[in-house]
C-alpha atoms as a PDB file:
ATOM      1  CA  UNK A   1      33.787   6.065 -40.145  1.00  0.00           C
ATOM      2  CA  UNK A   2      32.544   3.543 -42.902  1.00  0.00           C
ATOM      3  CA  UNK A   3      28.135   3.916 -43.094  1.00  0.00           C
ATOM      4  CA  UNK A   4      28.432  -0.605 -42.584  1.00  0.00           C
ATOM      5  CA  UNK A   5      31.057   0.324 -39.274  1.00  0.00           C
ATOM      6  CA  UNK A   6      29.398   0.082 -35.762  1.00  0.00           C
ATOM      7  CA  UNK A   7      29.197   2.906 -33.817  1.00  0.00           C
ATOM      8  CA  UNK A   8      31.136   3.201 -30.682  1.00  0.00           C
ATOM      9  CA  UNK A   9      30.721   6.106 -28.472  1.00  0.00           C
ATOM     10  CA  UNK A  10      34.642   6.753 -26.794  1.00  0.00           C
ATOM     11  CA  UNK A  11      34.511   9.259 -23.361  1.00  0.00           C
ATOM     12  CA  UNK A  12      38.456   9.296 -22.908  1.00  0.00           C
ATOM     13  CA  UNK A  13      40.591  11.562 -23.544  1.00  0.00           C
ATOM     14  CA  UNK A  14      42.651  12.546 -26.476  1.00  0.00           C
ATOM     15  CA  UNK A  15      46.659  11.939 -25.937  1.00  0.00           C
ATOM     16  CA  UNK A  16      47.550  13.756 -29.554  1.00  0.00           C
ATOM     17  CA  UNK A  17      46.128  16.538 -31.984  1.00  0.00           C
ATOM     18  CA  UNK A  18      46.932  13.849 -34.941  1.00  0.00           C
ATOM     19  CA  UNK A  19      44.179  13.427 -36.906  1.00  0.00           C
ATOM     20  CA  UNK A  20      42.782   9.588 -36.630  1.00  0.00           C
ATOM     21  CA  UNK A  21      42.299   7.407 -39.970  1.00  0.00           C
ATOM     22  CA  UNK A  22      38.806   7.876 -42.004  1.00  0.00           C
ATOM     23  CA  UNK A  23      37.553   4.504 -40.549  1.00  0.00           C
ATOM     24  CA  UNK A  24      38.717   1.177 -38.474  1.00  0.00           C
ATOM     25  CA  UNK A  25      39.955  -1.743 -40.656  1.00  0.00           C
ATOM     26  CA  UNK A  26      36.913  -4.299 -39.624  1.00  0.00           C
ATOM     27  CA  UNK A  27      38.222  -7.837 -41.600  1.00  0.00           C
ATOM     28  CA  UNK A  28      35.214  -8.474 -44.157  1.00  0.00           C
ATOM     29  CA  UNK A  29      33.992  -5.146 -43.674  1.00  0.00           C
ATOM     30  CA  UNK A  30      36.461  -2.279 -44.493  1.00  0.00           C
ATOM     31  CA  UNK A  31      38.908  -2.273 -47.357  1.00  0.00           C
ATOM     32  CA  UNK A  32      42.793  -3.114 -46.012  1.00  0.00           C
ATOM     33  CA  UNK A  33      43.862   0.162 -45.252  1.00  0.00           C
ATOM     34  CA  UNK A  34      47.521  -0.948 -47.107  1.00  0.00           C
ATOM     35  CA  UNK A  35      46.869  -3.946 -49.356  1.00  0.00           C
ATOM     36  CA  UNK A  36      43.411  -2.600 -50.838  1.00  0.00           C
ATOM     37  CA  UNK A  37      43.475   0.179 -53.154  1.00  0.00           C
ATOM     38  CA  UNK A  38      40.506   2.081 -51.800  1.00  0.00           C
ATOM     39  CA  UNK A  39      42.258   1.373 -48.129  1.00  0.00           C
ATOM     40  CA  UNK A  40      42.895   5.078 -47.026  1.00  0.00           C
ATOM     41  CA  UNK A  41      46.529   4.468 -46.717  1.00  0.00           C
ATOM     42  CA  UNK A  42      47.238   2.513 -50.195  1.00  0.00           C
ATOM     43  CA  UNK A  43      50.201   3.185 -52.013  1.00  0.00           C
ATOM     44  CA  UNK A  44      51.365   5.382 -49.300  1.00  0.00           C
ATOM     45  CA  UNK A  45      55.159   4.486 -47.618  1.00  0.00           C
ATOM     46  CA  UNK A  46      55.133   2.516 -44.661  1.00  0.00           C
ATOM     47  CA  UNK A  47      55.776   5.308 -41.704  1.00  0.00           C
ATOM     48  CA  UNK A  48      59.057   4.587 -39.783  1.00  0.00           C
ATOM     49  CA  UNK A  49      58.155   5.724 -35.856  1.00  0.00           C
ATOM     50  CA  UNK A  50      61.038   7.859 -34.384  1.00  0.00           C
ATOM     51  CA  UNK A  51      63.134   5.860 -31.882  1.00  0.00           C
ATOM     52  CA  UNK A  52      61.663   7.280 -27.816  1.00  0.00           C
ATOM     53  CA  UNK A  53      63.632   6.887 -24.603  1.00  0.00           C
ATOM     54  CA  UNK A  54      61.625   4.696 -22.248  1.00  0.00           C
ATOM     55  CA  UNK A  55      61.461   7.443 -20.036  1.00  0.00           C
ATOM     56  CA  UNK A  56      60.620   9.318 -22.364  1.00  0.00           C
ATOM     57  CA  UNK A  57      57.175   8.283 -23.813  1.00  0.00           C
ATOM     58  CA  UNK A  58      55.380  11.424 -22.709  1.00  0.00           C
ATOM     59  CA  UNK A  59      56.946  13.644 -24.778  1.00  0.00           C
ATOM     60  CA  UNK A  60      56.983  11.457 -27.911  1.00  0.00           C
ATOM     61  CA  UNK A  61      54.050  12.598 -30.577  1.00  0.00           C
ATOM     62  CA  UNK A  62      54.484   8.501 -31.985  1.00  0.00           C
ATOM     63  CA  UNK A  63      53.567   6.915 -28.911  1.00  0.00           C
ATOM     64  CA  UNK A  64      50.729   9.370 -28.092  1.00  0.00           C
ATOM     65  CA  UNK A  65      49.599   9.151 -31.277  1.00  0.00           C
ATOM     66  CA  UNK A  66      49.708   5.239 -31.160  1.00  0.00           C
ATOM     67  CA  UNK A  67      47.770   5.444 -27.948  1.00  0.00           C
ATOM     68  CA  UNK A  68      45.236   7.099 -29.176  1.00  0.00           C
ATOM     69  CA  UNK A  69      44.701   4.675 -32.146  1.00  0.00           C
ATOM     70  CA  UNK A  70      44.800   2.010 -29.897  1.00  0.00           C
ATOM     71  CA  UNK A  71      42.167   3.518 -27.180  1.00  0.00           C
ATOM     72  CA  UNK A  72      39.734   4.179 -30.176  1.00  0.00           C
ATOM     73  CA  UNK A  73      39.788   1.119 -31.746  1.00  0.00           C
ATOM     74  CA  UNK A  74      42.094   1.175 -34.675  1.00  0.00           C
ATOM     75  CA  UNK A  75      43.895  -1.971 -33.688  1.00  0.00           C
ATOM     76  CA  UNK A  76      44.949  -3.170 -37.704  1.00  0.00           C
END
């Protein structure tokens, strides 16, 4: 997390053991994590998500994963 980033306290649970992004992209505040080159993802290829049954989504590390960005905040 960037030192200029507020700090949010998150109680939930984790839905996957991927690790989460170095900071949240805060407009203003945070580099672009794609179109800036100190964003932590610059240069790097887009990731494709593998394609998940609907009823599958519990077994699928993408959507977990995605979850998990999305419950803590990294919403870029």
């Amino acid at each position: 997390m960037e030192a200029s980033e507020p700090s949010v306290a998150f109680s939930w649970p984790r839905y996957s053991s991927r690790l989460l992004p170095t900071y949240r992209f805060l407009p203003g505040l945070t580099p672009h994590p794609r179109h800036n080159p100190l964003g932590h993802s610059f240069g790097q290829p887009e990731p494709l998500p593998r394609p998940c049954e609907h009823d599958q989504w519990s077994h699928s590390k993408d959507y977990l994963y995605a979850i998990d960005l999305y419950n803590f905040g990294y919403w870029w």
